[in-house]
Protein backbone atom coordinates (compact mmCIF):
# COMPACT_ATOMS: atom_id res chain seq x y z
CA UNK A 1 0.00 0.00 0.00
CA UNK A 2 1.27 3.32 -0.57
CA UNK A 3 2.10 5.73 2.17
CA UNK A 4 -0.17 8.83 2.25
CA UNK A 5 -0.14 11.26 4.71
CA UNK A 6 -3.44 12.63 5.90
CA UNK A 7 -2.97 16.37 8.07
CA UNK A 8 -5.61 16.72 10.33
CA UNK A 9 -7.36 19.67 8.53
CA UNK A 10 -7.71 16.94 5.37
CA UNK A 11 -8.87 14.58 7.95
CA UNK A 12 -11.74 17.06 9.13
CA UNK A 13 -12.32 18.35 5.67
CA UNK A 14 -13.20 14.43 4.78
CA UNK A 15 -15.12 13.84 7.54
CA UNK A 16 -17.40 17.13 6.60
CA UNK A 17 -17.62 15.56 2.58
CA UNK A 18 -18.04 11.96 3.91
CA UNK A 19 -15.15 10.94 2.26
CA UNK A 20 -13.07 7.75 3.66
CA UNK A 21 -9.58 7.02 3.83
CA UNK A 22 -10.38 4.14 1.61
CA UNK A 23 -12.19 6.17 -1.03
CA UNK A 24 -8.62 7.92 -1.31
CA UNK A 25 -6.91 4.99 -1.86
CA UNK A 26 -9.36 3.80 -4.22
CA UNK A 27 -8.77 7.07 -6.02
CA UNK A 28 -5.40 6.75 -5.66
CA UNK A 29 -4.74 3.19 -7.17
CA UNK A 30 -7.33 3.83 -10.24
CA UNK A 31 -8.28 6.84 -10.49
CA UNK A 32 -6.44 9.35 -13.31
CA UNK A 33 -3.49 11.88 -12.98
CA UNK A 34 -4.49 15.58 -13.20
CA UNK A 35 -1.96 15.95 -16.31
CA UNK A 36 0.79 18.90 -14.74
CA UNK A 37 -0.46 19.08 -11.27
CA UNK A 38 0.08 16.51 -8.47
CA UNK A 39 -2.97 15.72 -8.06
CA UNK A 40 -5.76 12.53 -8.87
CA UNK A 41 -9.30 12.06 -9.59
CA UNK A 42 -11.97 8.95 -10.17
CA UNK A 43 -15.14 9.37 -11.31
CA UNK A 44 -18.41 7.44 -10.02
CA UNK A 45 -21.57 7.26 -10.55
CA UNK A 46 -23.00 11.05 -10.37
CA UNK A 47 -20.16 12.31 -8.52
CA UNK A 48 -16.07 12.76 -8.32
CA UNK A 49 -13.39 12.39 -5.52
CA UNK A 50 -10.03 13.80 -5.87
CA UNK A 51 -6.96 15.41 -3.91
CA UNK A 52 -3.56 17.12 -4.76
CA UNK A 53 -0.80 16.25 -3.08
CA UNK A 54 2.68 17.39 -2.31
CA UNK A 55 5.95 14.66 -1.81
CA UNK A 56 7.88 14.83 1.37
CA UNK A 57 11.25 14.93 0.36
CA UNK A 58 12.28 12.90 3.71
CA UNK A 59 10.01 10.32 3.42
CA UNK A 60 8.81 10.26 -0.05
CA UNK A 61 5.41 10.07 1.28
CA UNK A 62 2.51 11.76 -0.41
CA UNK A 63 0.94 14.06 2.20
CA UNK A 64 -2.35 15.40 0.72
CA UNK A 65 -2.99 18.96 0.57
CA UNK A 66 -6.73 19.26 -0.65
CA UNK A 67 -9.50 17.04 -0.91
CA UNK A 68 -12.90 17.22 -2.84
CA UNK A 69 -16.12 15.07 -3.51
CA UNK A 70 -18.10 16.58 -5.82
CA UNK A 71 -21.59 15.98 -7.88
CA UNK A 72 -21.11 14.92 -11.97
CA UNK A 73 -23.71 16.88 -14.13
C-alpha cells in the first residue's frame, strides 16, 4: 500500500464531505493523474473524488494537501 499522509485539517475536511480514507486509496490506485499538477481524480456514478498532493522529500510520502467530492452533471 502506498504511504499517504493525511494532516488533520484533510482529515476534518473528509469527515465534513463523507469521504473515507479508503475512497482515497481507491482514487489513488485507479483513479487518473491531473496531467501537470500533483494531483488525482476517479469518477463514479454522479459524482467525483479527488486530492492534490505534495511529496515529502524525507520520506517520499505523499501528504495530501486538498480534498474534494463533488456531484457529476
Amino acid at each position: 500500500m502506498a504511504n499517504l499522509f493525511f494532516p488533520k485539517k484533510i482529515i476534518k475536511k473528509m469527515k465534513d464531505l463523507g469521504i473515507s480514507e479508503s475512497d482515497i486509496y481507491d482514487v489513488f490506485y485507479k483513479g487518473v493523474e491531473i496531467e501537470g499538477k500533483n494531483g488525482m481524480y476517479r469518477k463514479y456514478n454522479g459524482y467525483e473524488i479527488g486530492f492534490f498532493y505534495v511529496v515529502d522529500d524525507l520520506t517520499y510520502e505523499l501528504r495530501l494537501t486538498a480534498v474534494w467530492k463533488r456531484d457529476r452533471r
